[in-house]
Protein backbone atom coordinates (compact mmCIF):
# COMPACT_ATOMS: atom_id res chain seq x y z
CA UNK A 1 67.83 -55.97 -22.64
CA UNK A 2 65.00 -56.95 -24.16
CA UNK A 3 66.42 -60.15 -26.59
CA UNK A 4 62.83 -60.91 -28.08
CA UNK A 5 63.88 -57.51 -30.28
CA UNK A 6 66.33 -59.95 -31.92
CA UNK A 7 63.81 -63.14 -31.96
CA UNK A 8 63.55 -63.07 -35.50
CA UNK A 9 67.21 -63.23 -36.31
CA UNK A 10 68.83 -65.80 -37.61
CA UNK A 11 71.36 -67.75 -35.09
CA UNK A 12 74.19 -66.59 -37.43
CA UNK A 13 74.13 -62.93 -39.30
CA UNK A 14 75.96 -61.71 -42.21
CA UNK A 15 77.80 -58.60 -43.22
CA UNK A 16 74.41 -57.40 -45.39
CA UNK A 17 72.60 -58.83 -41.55
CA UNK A 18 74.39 -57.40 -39.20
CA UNK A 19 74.13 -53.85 -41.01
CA UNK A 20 70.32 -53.99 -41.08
CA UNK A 21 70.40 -55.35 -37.28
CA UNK A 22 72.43 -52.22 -35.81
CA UNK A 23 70.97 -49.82 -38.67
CA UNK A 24 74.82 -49.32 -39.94
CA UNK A 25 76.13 -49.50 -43.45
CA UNK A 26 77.64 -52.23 -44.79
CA UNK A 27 80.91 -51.27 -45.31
CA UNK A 28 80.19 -50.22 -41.14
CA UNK A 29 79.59 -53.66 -40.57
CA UNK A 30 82.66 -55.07 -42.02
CA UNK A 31 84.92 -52.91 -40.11
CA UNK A 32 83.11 -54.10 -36.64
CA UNK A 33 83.84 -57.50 -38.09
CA UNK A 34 87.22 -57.03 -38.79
CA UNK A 35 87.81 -55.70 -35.35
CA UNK A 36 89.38 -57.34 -32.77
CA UNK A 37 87.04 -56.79 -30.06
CA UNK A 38 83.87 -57.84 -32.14
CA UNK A 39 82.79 -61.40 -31.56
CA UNK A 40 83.48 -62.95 -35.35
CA UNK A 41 83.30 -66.41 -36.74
CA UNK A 42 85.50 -67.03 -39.80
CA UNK A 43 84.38 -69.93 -42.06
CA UNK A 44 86.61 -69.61 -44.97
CA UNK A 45 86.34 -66.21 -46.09
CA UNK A 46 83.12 -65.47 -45.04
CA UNK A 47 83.08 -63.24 -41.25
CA UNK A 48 79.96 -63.97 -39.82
CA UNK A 49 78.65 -63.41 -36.19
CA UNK A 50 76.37 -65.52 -33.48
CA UNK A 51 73.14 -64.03 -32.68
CA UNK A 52 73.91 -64.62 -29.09
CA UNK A 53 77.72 -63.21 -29.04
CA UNK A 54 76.38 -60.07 -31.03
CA UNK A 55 73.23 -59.80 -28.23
CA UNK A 56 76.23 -60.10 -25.44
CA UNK A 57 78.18 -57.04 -27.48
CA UNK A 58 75.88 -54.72 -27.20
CA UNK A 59 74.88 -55.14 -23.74
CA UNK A 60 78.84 -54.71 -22.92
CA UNK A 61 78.95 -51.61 -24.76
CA UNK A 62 75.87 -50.11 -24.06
CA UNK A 63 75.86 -50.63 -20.60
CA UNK A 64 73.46 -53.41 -20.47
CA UNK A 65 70.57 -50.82 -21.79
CA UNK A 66 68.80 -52.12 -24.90
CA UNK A 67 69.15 -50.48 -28.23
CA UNK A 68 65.96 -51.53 -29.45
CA UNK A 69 62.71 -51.44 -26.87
């Protein structure tokens, strides 16, 4: 996978983040944060997710190929 795609993100993304990130709507984005599976922090009430962990999702469900090249 080619992680320099995601050099500019910040180390932690947001709902509004993540959406833009994956090119998903932001009510799309919630629900992968609300999932079980998806690797979320919760501070509060806020569901946020690590660059890194999010990186590590997609290569385990996309078979390690990248989704940006």
């Amino acid at each position: 996978m080619k992680t320099e795609a995601y050099a500019n993100l910040p180390d932690i993304l947001n709902a509004d983040m993540l959406a833009s990130t994956l090119g998903i709507s932001r009510a799309g984005a919630y629900q992968l944060l609300n999932s079980a599976e998806f690797p979320t922090l919760q501070i509060g009430k806020r569901k946020l997710v690590p660059k890194d962990k999010l990186i590590q999702w997609i290569e385990q469900h996309t078979g390690g190929s990248s989704i940006v090249d």
